[in-house]
C-alpha atoms as a PDB file:
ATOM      1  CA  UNK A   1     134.019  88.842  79.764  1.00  0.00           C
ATOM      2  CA  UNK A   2     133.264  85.138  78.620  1.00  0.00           C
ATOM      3  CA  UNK A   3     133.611  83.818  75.158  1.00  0.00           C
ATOM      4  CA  UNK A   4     131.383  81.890  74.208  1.00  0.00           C
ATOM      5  CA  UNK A   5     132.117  77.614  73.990  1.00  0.00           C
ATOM      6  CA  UNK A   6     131.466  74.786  71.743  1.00  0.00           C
ATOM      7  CA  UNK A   7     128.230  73.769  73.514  1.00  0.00           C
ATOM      8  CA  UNK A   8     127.395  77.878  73.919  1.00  0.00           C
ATOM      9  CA  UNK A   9     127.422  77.971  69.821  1.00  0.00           C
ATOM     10  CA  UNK A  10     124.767  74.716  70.150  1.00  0.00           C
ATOM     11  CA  UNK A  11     122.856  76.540  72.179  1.00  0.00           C
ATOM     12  CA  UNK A  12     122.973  79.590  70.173  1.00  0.00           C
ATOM     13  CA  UNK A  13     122.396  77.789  66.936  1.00  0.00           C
ATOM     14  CA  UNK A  14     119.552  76.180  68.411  1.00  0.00           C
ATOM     15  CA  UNK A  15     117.630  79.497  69.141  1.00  0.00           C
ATOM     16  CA  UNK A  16     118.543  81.318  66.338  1.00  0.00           C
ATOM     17  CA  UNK A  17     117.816  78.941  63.863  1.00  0.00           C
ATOM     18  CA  UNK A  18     114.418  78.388  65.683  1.00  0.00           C
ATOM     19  CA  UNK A  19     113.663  82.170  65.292  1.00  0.00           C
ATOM     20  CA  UNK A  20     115.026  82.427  61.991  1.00  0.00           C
ATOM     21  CA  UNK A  21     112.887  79.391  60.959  1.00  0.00           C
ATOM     22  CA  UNK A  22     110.153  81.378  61.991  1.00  0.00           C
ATOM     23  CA  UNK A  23     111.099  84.464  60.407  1.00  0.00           C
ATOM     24  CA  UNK A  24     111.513  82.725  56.759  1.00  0.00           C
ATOM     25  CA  UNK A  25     108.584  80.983  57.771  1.00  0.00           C
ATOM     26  CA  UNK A  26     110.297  77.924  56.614  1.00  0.00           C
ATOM     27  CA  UNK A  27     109.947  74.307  58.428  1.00  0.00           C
ATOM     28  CA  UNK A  28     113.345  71.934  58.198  1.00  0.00           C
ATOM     29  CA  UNK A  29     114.166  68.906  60.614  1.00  0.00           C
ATOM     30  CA  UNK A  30     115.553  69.559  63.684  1.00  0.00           C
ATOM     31  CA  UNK A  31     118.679  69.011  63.068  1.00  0.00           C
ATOM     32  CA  UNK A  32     119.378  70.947  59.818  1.00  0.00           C
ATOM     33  CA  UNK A  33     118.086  73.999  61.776  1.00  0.00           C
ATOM     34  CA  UNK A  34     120.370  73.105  63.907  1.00  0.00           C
ATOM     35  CA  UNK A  35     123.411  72.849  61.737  1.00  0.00           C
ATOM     36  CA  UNK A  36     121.798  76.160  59.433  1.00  0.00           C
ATOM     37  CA  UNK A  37     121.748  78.164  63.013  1.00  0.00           C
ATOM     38  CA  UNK A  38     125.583  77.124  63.851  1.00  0.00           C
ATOM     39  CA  UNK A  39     126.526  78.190  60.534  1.00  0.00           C
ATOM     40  CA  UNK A  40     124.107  81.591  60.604  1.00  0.00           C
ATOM     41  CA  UNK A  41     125.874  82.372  63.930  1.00  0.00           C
ATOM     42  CA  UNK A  42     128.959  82.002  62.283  1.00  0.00           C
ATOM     43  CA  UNK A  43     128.467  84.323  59.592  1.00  0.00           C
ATOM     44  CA  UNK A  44     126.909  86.356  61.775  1.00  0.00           C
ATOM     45  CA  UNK A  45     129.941  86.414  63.947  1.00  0.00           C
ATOM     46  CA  UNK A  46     131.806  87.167  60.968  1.00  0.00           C
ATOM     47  CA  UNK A  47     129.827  90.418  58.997  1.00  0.00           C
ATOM     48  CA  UNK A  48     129.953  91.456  62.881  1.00  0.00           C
ATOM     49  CA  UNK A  49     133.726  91.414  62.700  1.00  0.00           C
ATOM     50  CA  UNK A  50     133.973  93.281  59.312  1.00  0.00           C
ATOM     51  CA  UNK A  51     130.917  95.984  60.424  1.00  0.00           C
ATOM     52  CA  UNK A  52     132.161  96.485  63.909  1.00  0.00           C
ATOM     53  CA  UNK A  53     134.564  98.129  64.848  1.00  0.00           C
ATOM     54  CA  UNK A  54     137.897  97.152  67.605  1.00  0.00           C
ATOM     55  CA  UNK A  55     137.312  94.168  69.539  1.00  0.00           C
ATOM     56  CA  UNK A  56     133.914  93.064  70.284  1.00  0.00           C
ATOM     57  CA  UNK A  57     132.992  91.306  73.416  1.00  0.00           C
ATOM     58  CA  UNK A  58     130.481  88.151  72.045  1.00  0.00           C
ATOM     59  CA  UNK A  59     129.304  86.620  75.160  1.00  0.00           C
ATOM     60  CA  UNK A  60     126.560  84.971  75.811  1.00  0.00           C
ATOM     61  CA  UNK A  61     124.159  87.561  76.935  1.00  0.00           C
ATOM     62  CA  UNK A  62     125.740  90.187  73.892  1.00  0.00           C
ATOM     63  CA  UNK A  63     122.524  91.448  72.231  1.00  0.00           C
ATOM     64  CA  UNK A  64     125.137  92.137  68.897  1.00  0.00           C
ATOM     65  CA  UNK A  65     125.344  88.651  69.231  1.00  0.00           C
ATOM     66  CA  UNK A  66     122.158  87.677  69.155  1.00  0.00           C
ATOM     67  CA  UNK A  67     121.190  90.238  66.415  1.00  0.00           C
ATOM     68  CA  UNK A  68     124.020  89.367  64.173  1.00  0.00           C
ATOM     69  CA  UNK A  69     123.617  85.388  64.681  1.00  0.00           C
ATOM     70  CA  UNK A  70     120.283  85.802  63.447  1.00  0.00           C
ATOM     71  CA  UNK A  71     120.497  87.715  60.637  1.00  0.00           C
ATOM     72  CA  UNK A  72     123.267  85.590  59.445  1.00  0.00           C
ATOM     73  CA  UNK A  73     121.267  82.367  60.507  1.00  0.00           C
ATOM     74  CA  UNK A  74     118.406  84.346  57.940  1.00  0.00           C
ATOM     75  CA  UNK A  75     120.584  84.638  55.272  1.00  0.00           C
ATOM     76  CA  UNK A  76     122.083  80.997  55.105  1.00  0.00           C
ATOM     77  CA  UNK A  77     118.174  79.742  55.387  1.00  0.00           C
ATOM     78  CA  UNK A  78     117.338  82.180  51.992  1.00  0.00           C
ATOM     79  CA  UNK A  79     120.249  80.546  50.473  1.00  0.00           C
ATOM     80  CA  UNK A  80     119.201  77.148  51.395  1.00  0.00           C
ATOM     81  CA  UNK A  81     115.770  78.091  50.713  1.00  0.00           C
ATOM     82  CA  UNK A  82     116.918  79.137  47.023  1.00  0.00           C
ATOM     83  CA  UNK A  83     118.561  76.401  46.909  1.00  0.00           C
ATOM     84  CA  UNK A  84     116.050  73.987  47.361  1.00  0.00           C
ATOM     85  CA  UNK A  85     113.795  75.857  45.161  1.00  0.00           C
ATOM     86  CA  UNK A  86     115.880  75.418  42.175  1.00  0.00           C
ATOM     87  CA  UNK A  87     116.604  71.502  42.826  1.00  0.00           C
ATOM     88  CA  UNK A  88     112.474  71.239  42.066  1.00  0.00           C
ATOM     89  CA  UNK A  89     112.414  72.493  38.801  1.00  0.00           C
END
């Protein structure tokens, strides 16, 4: 149907790094959860690719989408979480 655009993916990374903020519990400035959503979509988008079978529709309103930006917006946040944990020691 529609694929989604460069200010879709803002959007996207917006709300997913929002929830995943919430789901690590984590706080960050607004605009690295930005930029950590964008790139959790993106992985997302990607481990979808590789689990999913055939050609997957990613539109806006895709709840794959959603479920796969998220958890991939989760996972960069752990890493960056790690991350950060190891730079105070």
């Amino acid at each position: 149907m529609f694929e989604l655009g460069f200010l879709s993916w803002i959007i996207v990374g917006i709300i997913v790094g929002l929830i995943a903020s919430a789901i690590m519990k984590q706080s960050y400035p607004w605009w690295l959860t930005l930029v950590l959503g964008i790139l959790g979509a993106a992985l997302g988008g990607f481990l979808a690719g590789l689990l999913l079978p055939g050609d997957a529709n990613w539109g806006f309103w895709n709840p794959f989408m959603w479920i796969f930006s998220t958890i991939g917006a989760v996972i960069v946040m752990a890493l960056v979480g790690a991350a950060g944990k190891r730079q105070k020691r």
